[in-house]
C-alpha atoms as a PDB file:
ATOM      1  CA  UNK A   1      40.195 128.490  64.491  1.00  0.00           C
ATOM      2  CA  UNK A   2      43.653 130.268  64.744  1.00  0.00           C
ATOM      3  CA  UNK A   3      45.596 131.107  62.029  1.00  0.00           C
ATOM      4  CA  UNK A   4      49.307 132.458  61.817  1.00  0.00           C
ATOM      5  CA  UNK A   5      49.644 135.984  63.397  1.00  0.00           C
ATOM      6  CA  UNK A   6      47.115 135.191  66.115  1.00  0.00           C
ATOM      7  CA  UNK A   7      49.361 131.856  67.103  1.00  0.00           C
ATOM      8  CA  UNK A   8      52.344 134.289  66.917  1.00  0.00           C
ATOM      9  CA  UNK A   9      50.629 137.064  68.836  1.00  0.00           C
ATOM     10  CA  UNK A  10      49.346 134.569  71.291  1.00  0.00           C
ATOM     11  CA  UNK A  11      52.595 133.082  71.768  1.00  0.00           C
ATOM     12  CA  UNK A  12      50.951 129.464  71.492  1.00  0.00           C
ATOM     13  CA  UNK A  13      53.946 128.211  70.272  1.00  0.00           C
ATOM     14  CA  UNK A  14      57.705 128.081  71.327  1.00  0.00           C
ATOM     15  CA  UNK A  15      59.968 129.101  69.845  1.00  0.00           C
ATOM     16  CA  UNK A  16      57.632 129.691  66.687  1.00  0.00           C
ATOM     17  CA  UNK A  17      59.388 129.811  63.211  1.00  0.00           C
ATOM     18  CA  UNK A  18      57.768 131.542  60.454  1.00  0.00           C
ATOM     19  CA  UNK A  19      58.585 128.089  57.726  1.00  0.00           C
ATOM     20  CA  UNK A  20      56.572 126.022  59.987  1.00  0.00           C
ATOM     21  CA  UNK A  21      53.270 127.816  59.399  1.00  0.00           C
ATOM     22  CA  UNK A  22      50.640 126.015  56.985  1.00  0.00           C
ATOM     23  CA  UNK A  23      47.512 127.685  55.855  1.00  0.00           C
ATOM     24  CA  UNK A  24      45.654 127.575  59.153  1.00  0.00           C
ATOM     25  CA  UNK A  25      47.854 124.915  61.198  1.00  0.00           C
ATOM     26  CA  UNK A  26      51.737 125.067  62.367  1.00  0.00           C
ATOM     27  CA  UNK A  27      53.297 121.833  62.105  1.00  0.00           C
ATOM     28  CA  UNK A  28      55.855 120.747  65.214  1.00  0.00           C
ATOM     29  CA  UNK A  29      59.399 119.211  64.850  1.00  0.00           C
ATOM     30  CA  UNK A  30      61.301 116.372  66.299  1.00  0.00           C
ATOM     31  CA  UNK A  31      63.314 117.556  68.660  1.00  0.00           C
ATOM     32  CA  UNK A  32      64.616 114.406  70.365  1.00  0.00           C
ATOM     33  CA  UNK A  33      64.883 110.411  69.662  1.00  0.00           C
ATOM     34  CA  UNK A  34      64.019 107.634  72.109  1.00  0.00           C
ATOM     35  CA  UNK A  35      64.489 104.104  70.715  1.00  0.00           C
ATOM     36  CA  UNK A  36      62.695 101.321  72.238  1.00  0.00           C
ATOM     37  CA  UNK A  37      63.256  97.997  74.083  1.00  0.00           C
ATOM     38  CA  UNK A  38      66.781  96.372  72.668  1.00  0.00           C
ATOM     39  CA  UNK A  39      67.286  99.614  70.565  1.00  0.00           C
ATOM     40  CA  UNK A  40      67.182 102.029  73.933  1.00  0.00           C
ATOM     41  CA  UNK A  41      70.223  99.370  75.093  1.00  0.00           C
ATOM     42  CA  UNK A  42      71.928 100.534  71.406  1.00  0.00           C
ATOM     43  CA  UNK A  43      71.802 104.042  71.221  1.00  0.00           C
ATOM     44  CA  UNK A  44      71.847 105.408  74.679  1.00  0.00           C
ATOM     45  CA  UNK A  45      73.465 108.850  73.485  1.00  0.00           C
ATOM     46  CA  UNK A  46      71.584 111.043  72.000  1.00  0.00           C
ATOM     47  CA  UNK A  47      70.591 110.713  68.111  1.00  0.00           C
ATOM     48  CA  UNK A  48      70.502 113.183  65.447  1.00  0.00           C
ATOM     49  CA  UNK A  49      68.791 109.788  63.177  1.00  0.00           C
ATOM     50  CA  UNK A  50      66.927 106.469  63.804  1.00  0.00           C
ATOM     51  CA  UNK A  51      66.076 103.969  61.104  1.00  0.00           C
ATOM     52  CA  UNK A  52      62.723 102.677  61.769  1.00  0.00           C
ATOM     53  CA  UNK A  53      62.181  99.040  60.679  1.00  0.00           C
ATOM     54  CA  UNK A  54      59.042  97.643  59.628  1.00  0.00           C
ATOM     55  CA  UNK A  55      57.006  96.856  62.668  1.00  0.00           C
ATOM     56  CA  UNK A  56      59.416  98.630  64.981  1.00  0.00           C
ATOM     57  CA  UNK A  57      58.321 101.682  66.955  1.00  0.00           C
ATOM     58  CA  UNK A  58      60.389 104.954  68.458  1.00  0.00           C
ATOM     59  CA  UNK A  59      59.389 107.592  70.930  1.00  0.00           C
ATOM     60  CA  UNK A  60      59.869 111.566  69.316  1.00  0.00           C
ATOM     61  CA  UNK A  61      60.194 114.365  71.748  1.00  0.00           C
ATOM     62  CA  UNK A  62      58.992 117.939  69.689  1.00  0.00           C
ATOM     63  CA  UNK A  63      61.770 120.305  69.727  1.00  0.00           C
ATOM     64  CA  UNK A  64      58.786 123.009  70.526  1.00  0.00           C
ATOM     65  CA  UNK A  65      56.709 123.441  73.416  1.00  0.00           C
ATOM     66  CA  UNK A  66      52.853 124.229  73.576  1.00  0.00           C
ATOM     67  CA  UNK A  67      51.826 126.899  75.879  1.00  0.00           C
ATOM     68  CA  UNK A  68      48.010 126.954  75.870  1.00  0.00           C
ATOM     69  CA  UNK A  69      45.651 129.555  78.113  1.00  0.00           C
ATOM     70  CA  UNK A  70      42.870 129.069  79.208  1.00  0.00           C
ATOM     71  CA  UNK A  71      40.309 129.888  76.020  1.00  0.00           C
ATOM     72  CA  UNK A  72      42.535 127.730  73.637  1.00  0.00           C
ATOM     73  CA  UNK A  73      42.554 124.105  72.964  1.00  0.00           C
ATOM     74  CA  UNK A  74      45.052 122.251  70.330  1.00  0.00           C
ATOM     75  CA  UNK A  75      44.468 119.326  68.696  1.00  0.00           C
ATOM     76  CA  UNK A  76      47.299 117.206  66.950  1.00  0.00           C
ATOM     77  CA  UNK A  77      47.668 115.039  63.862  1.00  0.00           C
ATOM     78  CA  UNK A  78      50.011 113.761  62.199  1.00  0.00           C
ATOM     79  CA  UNK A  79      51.515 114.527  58.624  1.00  0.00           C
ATOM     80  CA  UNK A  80      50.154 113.040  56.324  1.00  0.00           C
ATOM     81  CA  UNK A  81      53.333 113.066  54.506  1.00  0.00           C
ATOM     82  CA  UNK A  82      54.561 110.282  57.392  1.00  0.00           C
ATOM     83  CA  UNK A  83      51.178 108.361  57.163  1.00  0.00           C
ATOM     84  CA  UNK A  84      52.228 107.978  53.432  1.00  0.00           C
ATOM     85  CA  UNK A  85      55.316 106.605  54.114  1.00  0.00           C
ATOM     86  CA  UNK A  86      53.385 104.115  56.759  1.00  0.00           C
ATOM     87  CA  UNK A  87      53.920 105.273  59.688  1.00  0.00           C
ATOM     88  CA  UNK A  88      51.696 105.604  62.374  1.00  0.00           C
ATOM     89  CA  UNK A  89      51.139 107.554  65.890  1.00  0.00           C
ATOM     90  CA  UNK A  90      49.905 106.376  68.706  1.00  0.00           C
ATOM     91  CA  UNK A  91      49.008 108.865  70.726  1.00  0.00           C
ATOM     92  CA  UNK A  92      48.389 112.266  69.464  1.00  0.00           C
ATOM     93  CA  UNK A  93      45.007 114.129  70.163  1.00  0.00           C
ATOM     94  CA  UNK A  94      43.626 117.294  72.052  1.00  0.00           C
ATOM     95  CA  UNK A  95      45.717 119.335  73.685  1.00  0.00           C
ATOM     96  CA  UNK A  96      44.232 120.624  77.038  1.00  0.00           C
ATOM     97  CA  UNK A  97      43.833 124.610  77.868  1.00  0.00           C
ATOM     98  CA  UNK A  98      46.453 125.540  80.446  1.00  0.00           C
ATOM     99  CA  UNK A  99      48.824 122.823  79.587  1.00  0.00           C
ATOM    100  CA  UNK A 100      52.745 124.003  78.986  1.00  0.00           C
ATOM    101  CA  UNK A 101      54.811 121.617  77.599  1.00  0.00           C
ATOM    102  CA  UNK A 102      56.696 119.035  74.592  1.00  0.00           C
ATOM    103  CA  UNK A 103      54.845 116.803  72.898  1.00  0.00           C
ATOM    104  CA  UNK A 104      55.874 113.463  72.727  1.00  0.00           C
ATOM    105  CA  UNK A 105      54.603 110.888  69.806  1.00  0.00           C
ATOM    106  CA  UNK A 106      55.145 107.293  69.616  1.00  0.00           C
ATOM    107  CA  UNK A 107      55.999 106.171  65.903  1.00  0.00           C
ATOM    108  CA  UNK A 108      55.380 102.824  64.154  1.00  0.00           C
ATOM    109  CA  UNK A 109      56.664 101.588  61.195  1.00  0.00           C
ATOM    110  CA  UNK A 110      53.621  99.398  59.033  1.00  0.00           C
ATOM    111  CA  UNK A 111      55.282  99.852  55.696  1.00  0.00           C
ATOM    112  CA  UNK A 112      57.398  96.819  54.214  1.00  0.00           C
ATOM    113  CA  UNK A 113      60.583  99.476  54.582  1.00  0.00           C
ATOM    114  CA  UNK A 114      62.813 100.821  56.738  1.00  0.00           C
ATOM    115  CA  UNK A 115      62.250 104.806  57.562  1.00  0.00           C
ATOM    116  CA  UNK A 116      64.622 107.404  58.599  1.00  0.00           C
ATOM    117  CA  UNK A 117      63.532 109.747  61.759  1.00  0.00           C
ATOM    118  CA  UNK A 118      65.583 112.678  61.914  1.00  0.00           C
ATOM    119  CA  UNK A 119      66.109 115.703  64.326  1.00  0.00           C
ATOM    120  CA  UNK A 120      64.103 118.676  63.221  1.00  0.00           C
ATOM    121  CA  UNK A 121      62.100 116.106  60.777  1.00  0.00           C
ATOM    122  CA  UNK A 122      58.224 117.599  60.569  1.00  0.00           C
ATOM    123  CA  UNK A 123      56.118 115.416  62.996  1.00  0.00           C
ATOM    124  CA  UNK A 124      52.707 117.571  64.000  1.00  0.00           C
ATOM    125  CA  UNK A 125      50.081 119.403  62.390  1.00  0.00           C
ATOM    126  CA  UNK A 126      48.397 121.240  65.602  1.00  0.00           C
ATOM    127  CA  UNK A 127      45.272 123.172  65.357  1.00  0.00           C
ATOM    128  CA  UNK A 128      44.399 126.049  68.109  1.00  0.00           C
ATOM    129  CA  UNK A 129      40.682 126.914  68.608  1.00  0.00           C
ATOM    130  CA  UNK A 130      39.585 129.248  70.635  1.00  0.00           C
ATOM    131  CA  UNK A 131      36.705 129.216  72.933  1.00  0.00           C
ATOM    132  CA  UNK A 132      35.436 130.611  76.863  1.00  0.00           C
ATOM    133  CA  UNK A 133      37.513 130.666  79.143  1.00  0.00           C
ATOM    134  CA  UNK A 134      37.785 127.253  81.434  1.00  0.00           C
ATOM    135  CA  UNK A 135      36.761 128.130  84.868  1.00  0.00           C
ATOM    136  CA  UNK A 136      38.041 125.968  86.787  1.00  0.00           C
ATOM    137  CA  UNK A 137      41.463 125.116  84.863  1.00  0.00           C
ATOM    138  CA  UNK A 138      43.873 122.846  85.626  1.00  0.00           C
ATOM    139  CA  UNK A 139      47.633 124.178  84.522  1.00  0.00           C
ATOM    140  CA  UNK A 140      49.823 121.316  83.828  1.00  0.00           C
ATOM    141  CA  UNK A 141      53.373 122.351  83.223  1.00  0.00           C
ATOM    142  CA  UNK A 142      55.792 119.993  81.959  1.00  0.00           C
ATOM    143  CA  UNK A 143      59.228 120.651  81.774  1.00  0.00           C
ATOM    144  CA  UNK A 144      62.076 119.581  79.435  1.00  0.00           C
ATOM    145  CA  UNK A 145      64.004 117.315  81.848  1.00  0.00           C
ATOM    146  CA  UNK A 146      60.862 115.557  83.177  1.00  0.00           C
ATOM    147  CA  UNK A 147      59.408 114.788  79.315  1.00  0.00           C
ATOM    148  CA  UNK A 148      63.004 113.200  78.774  1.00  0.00           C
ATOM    149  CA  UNK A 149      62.973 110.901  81.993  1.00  0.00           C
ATOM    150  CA  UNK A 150      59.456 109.929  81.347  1.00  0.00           C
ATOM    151  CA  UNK A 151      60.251 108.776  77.593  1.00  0.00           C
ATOM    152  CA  UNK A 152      63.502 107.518  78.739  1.00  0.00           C
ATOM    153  CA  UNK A 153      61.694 105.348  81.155  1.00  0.00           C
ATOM    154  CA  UNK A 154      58.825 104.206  78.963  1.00  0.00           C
ATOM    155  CA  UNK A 155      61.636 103.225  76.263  1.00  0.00           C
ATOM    156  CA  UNK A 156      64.041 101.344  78.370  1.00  0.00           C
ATOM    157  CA  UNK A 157      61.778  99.479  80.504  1.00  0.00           C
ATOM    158  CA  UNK A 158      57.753  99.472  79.352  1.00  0.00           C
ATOM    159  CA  UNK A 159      58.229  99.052  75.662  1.00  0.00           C
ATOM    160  CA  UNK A 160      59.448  96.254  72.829  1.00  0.00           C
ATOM    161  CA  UNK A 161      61.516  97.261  70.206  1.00  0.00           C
ATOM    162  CA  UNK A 162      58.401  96.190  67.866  1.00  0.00           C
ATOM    163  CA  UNK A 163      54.945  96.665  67.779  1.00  0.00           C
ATOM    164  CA  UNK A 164      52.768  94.301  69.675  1.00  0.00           C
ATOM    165  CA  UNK A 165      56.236  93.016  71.260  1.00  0.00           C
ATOM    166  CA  UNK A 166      56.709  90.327  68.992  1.00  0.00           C
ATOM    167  CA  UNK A 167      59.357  88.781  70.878  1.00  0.00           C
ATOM    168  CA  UNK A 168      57.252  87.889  73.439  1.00  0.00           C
ATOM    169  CA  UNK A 169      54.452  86.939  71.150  1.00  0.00           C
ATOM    170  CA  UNK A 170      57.124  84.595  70.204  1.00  0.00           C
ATOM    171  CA  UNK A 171      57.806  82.954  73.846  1.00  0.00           C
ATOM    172  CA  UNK A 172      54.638  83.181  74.668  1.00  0.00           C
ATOM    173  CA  UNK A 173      53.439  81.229  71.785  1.00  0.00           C
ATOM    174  CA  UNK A 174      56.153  78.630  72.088  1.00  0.00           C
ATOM    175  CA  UNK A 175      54.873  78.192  76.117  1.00  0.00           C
ATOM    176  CA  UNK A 176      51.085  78.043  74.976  1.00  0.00           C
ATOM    177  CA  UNK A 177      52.671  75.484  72.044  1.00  0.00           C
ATOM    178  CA  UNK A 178      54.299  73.077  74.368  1.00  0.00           C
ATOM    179  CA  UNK A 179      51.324  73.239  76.790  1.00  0.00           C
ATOM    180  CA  UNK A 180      48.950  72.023  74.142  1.00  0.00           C
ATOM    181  CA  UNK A 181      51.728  69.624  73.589  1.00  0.00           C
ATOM    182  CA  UNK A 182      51.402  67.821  77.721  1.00  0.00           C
ATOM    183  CA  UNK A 183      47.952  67.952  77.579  1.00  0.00           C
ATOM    184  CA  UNK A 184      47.767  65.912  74.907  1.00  0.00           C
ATOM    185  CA  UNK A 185      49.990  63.719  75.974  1.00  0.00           C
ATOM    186  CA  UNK A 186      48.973  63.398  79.266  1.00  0.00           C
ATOM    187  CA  UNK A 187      45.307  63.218  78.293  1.00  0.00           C
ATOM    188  CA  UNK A 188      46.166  60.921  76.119  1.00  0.00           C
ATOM    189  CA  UNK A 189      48.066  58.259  78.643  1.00  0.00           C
ATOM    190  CA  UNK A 190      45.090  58.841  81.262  1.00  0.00           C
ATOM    191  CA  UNK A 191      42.661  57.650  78.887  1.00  0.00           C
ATOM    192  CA  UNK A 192      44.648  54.741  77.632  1.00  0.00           C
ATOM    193  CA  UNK A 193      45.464  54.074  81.943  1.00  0.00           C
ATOM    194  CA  UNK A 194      41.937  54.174  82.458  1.00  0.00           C
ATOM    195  CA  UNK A 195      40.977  51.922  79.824  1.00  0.00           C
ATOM    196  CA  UNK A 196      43.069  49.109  80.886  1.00  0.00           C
ATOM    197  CA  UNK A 197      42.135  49.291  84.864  1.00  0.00           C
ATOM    198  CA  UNK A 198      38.522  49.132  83.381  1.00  0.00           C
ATOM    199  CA  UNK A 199      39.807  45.904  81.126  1.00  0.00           C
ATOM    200  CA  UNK A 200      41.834  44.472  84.259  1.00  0.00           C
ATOM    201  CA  UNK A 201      38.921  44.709  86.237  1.00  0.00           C
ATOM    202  CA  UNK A 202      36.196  43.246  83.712  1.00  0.00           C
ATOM    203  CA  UNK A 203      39.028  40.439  83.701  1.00  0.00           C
ATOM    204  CA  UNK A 204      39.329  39.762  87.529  1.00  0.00           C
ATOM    205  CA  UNK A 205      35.365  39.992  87.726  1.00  0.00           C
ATOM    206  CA  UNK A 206      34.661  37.656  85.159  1.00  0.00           C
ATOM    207  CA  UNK A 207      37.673  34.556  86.415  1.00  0.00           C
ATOM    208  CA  UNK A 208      36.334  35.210  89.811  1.00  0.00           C
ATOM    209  CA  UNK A 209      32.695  33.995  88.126  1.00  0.00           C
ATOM    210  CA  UNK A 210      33.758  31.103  86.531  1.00  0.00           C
ATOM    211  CA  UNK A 211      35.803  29.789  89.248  1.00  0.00           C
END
């Protein structure tokens, strides 16, 4: 593993601040804010704050980017000092030799309380190993402006406001709900149709005898 002077000397990290180094790990800031669903529609300037409400979820651009050669892989978790406070990421993990880029994290909220997510707030505890050299490695640069129109995108237009999109939950629940509801009803009427044909025609058979 790779500790402070050889991320430094390495230049794993940028820009790399001297306050963000832990023991053996160096821990990644927000650097920009990306509400989702209805929110997105709320606050489409940029936000130095978002108050996460229980069950709701945000997108987090870091403020630093991860430059990684080829003998070096990262691997991302988050603080445990958010996990206390109930939140939860979605998607952080290993960080692939050769990529060059943001990180992006996507935040929910499973305590019973509304959180604040500010600019520069600690997000990412990211360990470096080192290792051989990939042969055949893939670069992947990712730049700035892309990261921001990707998590623009996903935040407008793939994502609910809440976790598990309760909203539609909701709708779909109330379709599934009046569904039930026809069946029934309709089952219901066709058995009760049936039962009288089958009556009527017991009826008809039975005059028809005694005449």
């Amino acid at each position: 593993m790779l500790v402070e002077s050889q991320i430094e000397d390495m230049k794993l990290v940028e820009p790399c601040r001297k306050q963000n180094f832990r023991n053996s790990t160096y821990d990644l800031t927000i650097g920009e804010i990306f509400p989702m669903g209805a929110d997105y529609e709320e606050n489409t300037g940029s936000l130095s704050e978002f108050w996460l409400e229980p069950s709701a979820m945000v997108a987090v651009r870091t403020m630093e980017r991860v430059v990684l050669p080829s003998h070096v892989t990262g691997l991302a978790t988050l603080k445990t000092s958010l996990t206390h406070d109930g939140l939860l990421c979605l998607n952080v993990g290993v960080i692939d030799p050769g990529y060059d880029g943001h990180l992006s994290a996507f935040l929910v909220n499973f305590s019973r309380r509304s959180r604040k997510i500010s600019l520069n707030d600690h997000l990412l505890r990211v360990l470096f190993f080192q290792h051989n050299s990939v042969l055949a490695l893939e670069s992947w640069k990712n730049s700035k402006g892309d990261y921001q129109r990707f998590l623009a995108n996903k935040s407008e237009n793939e994502f609910s406001n809440t976790f598990l999109d309760a909203q539609g939950l909701a709708e779909l629940s109330k379709k599934n709900a009046l569904k039930v509801i026809l069946d029934a009803f309709f089952s219901r009427w066709i058995n009760v149709v049936s039962t009288v044909v089958a009556f009527v025609s017991l009826a008809v058979a039975v005059l028809s005898y005694l005449k």
